[in-house]
Protein backbone atom coordinates (compact mmCIF):
# COMPACT_ATOMS: atom_id res chain seq x y z
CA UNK A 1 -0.65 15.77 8.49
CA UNK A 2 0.90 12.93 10.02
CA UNK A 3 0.88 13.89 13.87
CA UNK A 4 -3.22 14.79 12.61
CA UNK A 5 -3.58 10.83 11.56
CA UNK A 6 -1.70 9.47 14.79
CA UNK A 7 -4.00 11.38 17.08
CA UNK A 8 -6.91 10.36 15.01
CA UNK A 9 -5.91 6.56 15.05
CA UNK A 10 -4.73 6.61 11.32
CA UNK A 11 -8.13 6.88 9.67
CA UNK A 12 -7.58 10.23 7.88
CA UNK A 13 -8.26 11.38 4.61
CA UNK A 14 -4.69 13.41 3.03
CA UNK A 15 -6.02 15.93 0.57
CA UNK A 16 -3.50 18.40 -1.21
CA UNK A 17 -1.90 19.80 -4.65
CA UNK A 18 0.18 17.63 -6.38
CA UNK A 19 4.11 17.55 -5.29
CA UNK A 20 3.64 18.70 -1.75
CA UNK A 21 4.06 14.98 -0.01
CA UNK A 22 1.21 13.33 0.48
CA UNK A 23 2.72 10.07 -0.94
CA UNK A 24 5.96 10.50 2.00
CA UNK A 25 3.44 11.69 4.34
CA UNK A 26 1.21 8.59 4.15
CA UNK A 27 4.46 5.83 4.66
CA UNK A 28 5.20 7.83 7.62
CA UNK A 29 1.44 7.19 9.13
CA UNK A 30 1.85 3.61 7.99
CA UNK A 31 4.94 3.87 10.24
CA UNK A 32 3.56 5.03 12.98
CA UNK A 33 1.00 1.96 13.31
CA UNK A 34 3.86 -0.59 12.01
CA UNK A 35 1.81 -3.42 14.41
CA UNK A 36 -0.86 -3.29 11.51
CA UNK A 37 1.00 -4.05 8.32
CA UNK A 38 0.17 -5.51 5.76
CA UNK A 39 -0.24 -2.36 4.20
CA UNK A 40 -2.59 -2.53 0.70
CA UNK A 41 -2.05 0.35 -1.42
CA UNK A 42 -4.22 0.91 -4.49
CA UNK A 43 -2.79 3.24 -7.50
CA UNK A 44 -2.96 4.21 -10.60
CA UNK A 45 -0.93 2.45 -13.13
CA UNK A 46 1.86 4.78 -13.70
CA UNK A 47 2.65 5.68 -9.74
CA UNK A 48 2.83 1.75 -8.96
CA UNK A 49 6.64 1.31 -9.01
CA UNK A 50 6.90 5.30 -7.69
CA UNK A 51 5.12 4.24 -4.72
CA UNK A 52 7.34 0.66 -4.43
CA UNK A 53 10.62 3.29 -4.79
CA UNK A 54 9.73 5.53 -2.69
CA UNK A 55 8.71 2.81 0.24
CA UNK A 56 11.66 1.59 0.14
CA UNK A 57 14.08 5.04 0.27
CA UNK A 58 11.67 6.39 3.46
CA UNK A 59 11.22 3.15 5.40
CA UNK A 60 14.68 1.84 7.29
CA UNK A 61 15.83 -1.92 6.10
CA UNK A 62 12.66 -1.73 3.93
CA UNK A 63 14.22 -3.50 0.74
CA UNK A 64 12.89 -5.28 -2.41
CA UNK A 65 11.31 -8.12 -0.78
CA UNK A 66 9.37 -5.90 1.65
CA UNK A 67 6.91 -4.50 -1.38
CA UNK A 68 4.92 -6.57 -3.37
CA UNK A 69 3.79 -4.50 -6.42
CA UNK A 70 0.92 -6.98 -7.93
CA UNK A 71 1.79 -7.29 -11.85
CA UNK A 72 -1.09 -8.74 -12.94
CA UNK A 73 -4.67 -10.03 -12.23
CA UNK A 74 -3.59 -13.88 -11.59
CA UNK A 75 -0.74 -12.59 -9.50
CA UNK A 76 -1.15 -14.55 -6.24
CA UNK A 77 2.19 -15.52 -5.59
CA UNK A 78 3.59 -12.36 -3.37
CA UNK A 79 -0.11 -12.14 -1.66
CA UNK A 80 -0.15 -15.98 -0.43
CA UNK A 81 3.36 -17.20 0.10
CA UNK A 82 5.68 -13.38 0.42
CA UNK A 83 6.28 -12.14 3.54
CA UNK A 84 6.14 -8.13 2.18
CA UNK A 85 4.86 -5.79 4.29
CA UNK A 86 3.26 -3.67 1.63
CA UNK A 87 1.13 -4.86 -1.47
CA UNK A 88 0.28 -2.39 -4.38
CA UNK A 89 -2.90 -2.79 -6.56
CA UNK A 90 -3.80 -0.82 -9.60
CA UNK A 91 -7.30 -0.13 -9.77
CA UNK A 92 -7.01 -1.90 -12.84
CA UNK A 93 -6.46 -5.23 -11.48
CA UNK A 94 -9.20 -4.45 -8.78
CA UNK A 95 -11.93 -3.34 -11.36
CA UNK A 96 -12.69 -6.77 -12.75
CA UNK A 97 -13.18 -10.30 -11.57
CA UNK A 98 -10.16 -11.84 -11.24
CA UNK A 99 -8.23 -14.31 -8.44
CA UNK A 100 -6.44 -11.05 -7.02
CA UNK A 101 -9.67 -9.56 -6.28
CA UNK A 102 -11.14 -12.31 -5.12
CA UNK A 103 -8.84 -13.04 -2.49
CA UNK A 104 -8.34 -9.97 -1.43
CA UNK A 105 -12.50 -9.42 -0.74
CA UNK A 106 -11.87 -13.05 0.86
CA UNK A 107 -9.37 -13.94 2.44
CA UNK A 108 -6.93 -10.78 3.30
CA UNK A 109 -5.65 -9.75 6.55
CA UNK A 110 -4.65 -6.11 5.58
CA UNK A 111 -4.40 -3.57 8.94
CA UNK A 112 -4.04 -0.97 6.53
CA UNK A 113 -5.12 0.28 3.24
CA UNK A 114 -4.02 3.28 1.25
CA UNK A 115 -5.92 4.77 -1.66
CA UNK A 116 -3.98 6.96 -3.69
């Protein structure tokens, strides 16, 4: 999986069962092209603060302030003035107008984006 996404330039699509590591497999591509974080990852509800955990036990020196996880719709503050290297979206937020959506159709510099 992740030596298929390096020599394919990162732009891969992970398919597999449940439980067998897509989720580990996918911070270790983001890894592998750290020069183009900011990483956006969009989730389901209930895997948001999985995925912030689980960034931050795989990724050396990646701590608390290195993941955003977006609480709510009008939750600009981490996107505009935080200096995390990874944001995470529900599909919630993203589904309806809001200034979180907005700006990041607008105005976001992500090098990355994960879709889990």
């Amino acid at each position: 999986g992740v030596a298929f996404a390096v020599r394919h330039g990162g732009r891969i699509l992970l398919g597999d069962d449940m439980g067998l590591g897509k989720t580990i497999q996918a911070i270790a591509i983001c890894c592998a092209f750290r020069q183009d974080w900011p990483v956006l990852i969009v989730v389901p509800n209930s895997v948001r603060f999985v995925w912030a955990d689980e960034l931050e036990r795989w990724i050396p020196g990646m701590g608390p302030k290195g993941v955003n996880v977006i609480q709510s719709s009008q939750d600009l503050l981490g996107l505009t003035v935080g200096t995390a290297s990874f944001h995470i979206a529900t599909y919630g937020i993203l589904a309806r107008a809001s200034p979180v959506r907005d700006f990041l159709r607008e105005k976001s510099d992500f090098g990355m984006v994960i879709v889990d």
